[in-house]
Protein backbone atom coordinates (compact mmCIF):
# COMPACT_ATOMS: atom_id res chain seq x y z
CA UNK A 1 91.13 98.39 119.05
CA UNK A 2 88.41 99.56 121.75
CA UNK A 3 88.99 96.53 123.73
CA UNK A 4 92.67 97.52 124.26
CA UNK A 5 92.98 100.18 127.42
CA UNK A 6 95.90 102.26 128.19
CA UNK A 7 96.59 100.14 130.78
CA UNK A 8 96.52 97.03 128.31
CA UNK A 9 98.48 98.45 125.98
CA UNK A 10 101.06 99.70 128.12
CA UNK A 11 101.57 96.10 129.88
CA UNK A 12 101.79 94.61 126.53
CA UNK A 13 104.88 97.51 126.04
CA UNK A 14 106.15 96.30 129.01
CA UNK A 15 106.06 92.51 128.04
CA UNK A 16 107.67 93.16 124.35
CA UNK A 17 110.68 95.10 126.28
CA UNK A 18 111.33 92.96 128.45
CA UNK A 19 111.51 90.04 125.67
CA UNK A 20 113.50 92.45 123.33
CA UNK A 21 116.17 93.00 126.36
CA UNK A 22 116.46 89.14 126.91
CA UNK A 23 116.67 88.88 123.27
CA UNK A 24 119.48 91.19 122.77
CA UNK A 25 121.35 89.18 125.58
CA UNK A 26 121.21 86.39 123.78
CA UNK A 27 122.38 87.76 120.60
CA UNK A 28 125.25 89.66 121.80
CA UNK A 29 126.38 85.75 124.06
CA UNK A 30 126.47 84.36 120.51
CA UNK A 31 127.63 86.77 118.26
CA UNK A 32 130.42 84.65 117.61
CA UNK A 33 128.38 81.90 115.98
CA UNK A 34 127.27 84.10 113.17
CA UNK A 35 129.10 84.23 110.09
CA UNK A 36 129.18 87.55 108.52
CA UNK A 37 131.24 86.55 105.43
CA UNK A 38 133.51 89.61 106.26
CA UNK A 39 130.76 92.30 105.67
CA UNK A 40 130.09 95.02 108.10
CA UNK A 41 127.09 95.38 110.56
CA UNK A 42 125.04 97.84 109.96
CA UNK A 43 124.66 99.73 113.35
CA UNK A 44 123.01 102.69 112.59
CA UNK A 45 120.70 104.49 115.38
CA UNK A 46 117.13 103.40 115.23
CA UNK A 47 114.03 106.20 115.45
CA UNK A 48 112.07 103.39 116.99
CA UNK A 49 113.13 100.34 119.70
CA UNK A 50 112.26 97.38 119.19
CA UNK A 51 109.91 96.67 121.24
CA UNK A 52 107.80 99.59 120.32
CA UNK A 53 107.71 98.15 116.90
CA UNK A 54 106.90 94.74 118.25
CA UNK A 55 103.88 96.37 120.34
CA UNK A 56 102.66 97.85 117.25
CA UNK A 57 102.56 94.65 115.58
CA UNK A 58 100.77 92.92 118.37
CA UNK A 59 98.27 95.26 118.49
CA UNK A 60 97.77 95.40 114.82
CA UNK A 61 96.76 91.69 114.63
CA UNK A 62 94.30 92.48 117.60
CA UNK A 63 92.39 94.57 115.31
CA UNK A 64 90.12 93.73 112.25
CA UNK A 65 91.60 95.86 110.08
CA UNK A 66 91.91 95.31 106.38
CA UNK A 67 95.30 95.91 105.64
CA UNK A 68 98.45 97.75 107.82
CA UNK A 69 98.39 101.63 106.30
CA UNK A 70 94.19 101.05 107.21
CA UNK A 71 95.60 100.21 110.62
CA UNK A 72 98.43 102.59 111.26
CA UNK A 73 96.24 105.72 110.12
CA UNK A 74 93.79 104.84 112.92
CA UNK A 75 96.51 103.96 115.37
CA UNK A 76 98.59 107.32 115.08
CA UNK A 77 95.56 108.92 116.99
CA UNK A 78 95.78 106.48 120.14
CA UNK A 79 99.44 105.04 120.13
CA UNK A 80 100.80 108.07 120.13
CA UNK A 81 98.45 110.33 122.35
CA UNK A 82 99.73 111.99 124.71
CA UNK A 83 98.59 109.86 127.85
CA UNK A 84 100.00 106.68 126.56
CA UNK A 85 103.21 108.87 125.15
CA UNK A 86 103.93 109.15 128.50
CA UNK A 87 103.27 105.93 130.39
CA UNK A 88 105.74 104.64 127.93
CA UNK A 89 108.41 107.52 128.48
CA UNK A 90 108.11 106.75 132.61
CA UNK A 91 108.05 103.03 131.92
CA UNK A 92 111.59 103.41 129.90
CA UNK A 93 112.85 106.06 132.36
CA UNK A 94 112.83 103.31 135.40
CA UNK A 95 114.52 101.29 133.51
């Protein structure tokens, strides 16, 4: 995780939005190829994007961790400093 800068970890953000947007485009064009077998969505509000969760994920296999809660207790102190916190929130506000 030392080799990963700000800066790196902020373009990877960047990178995972982008695909997530594209992604959701996608989905939403062919929503009518999916068969639901008459059940409801569930469309409740998520506390995280997507792409943040993505990120995380990318970053996690970066590492040499041993196992995810290892990973996530180490990454709470530099994923969500304040710094980063707010490269992030000005990346998402231009958009």
């Amino acid at each position: 995780m030392s080799l990963l800068t700000n800066d790196k970890i902020t373009e990877i953000f960047c990178v995972a939005d982008e695909f997530c947007k594209e992604y959701s485009q996608v989905i939403k064009e062919n929503r009518t190829l999916s068969i639901t077998d008459g059940k409801r969505d569930r469309n409740r509000q998520h506390e995280m994007s997507d792409s943040e969760i993505i990120t995380i994920l990318i970053l996690y296999h970066f590492g040499t961790f041993k196992n995810f809660k290892q990973y996530l207790s180490i990454s709470k102190l530099i994923l969500f400093s304040a710094p980063l916190k707010s490269e992030i929130s000005n990346y998402k506000a231009t958009m």
